[in-house]
C-alpha atoms as a PDB file:
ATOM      1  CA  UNK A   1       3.019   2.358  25.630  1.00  0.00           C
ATOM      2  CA  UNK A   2       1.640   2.763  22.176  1.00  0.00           C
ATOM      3  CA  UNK A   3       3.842   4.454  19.637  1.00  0.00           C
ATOM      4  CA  UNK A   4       2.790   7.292  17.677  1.00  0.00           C
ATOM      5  CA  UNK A   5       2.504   6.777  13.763  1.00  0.00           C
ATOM      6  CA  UNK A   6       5.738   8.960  13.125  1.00  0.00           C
ATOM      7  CA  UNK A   7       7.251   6.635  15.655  1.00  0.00           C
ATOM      8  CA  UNK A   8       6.894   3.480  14.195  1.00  0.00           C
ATOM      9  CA  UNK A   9       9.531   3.147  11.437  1.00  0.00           C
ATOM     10  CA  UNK A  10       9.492   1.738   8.170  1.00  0.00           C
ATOM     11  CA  UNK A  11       5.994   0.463   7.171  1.00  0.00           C
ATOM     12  CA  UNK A  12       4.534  -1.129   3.763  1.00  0.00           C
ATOM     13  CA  UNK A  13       1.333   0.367   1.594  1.00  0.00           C
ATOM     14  CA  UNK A  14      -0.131  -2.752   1.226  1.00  0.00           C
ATOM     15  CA  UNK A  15      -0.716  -3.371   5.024  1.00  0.00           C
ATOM     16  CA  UNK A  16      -2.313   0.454   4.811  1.00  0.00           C
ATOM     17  CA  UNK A  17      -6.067   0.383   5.282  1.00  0.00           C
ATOM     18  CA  UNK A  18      -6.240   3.786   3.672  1.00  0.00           C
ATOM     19  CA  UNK A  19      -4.699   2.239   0.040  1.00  0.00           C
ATOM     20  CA  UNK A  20      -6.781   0.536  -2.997  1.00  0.00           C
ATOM     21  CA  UNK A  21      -4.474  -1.642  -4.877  1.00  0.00           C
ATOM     22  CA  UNK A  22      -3.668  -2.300  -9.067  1.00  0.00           C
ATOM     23  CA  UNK A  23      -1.251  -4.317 -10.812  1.00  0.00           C
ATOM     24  CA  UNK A  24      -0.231  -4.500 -14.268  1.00  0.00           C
ATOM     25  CA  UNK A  25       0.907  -7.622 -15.636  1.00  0.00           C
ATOM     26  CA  UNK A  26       3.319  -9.176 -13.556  1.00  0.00           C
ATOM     27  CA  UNK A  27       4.763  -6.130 -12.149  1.00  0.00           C
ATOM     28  CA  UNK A  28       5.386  -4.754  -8.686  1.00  0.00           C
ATOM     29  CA  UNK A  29       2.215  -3.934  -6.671  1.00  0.00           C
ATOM     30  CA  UNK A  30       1.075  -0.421  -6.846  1.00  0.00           C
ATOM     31  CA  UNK A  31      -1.165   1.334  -3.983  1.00  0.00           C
ATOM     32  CA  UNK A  32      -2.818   4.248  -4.187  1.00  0.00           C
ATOM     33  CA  UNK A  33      -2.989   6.137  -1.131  1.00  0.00           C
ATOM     34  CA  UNK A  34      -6.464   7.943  -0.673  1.00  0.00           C
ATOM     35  CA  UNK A  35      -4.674  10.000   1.837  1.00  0.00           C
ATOM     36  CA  UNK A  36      -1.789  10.987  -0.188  1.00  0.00           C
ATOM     37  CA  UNK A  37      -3.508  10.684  -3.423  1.00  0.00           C
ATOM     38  CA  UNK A  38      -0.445   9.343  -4.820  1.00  0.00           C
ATOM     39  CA  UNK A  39       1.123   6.102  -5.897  1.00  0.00           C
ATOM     40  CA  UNK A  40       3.895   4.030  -4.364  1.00  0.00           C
ATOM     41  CA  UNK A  41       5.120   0.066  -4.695  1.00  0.00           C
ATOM     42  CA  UNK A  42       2.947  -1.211  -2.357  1.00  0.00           C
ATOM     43  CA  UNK A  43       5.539  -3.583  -0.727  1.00  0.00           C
ATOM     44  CA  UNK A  44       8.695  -0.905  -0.716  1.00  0.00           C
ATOM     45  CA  UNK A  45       8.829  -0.094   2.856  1.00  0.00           C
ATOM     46  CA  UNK A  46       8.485   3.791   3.760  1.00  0.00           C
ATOM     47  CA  UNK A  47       8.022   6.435   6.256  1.00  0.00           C
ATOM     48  CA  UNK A  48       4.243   7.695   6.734  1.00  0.00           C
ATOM     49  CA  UNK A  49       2.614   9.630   9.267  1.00  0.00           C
ATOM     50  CA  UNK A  50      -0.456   8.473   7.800  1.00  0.00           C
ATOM     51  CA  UNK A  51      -0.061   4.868   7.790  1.00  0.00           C
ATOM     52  CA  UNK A  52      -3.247   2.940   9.562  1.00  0.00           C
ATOM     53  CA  UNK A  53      -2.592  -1.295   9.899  1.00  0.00           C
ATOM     54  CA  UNK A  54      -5.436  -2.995   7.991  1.00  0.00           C
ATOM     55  CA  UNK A  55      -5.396  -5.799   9.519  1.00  0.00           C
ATOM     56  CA  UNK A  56      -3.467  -7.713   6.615  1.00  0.00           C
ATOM     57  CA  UNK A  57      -1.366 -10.517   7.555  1.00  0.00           C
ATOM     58  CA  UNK A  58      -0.563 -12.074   4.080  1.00  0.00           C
ATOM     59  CA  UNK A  59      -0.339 -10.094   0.651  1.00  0.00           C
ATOM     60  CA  UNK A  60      -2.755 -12.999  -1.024  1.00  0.00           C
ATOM     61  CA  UNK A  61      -5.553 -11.624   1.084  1.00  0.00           C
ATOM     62  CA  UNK A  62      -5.793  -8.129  -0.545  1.00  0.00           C
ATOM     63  CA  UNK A  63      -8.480  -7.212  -3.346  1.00  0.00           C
ATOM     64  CA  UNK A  64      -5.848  -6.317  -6.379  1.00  0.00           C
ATOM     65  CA  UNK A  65      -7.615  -4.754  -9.441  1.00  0.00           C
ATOM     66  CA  UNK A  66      -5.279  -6.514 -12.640  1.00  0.00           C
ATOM     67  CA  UNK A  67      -4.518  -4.823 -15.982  1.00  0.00           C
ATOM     68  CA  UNK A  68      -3.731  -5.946 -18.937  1.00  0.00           C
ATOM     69  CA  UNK A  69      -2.683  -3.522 -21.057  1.00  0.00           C
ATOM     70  CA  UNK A  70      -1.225   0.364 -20.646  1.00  0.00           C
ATOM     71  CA  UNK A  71      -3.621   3.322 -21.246  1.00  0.00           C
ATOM     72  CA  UNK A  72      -1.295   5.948 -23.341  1.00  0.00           C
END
């Protein structure tokens, strides 16, 4: 039986198909949820209703936008 989203436990933005992805530096991974329309650590694992599998089986395979400096 499949489980529900709610259902499934603790689950990671960046294997999220709804979440773009930016990094600054050599900092965490940050992922923008276009659900949410927030930010989180992309690898901190959470609870999310929302949270669709893309299909990701290694972080190296994700498109990461870099940054290089800070906007103020």
């Amino acid at each position: 039986m499949a489980q529900k989203n709610n259902e499934r436990g603790f689950v990671r933005c960046v294997e999220c198909k709804h979440a773009t992805y930016m990094q600054w530096f050599e900092n965490p991974i940050i992922a923008e949820c276009q659900v949410h329309h927030e930010r989180m650590v992309g690898e901190a694992r959470r609870i999310c209703k929302s949270f669709e599998p893309s299909g990701v089986v290694d972080v190296s395979q994700i498109s990461i936008q870099h940054f290089d400096h800070y906007d103020i």
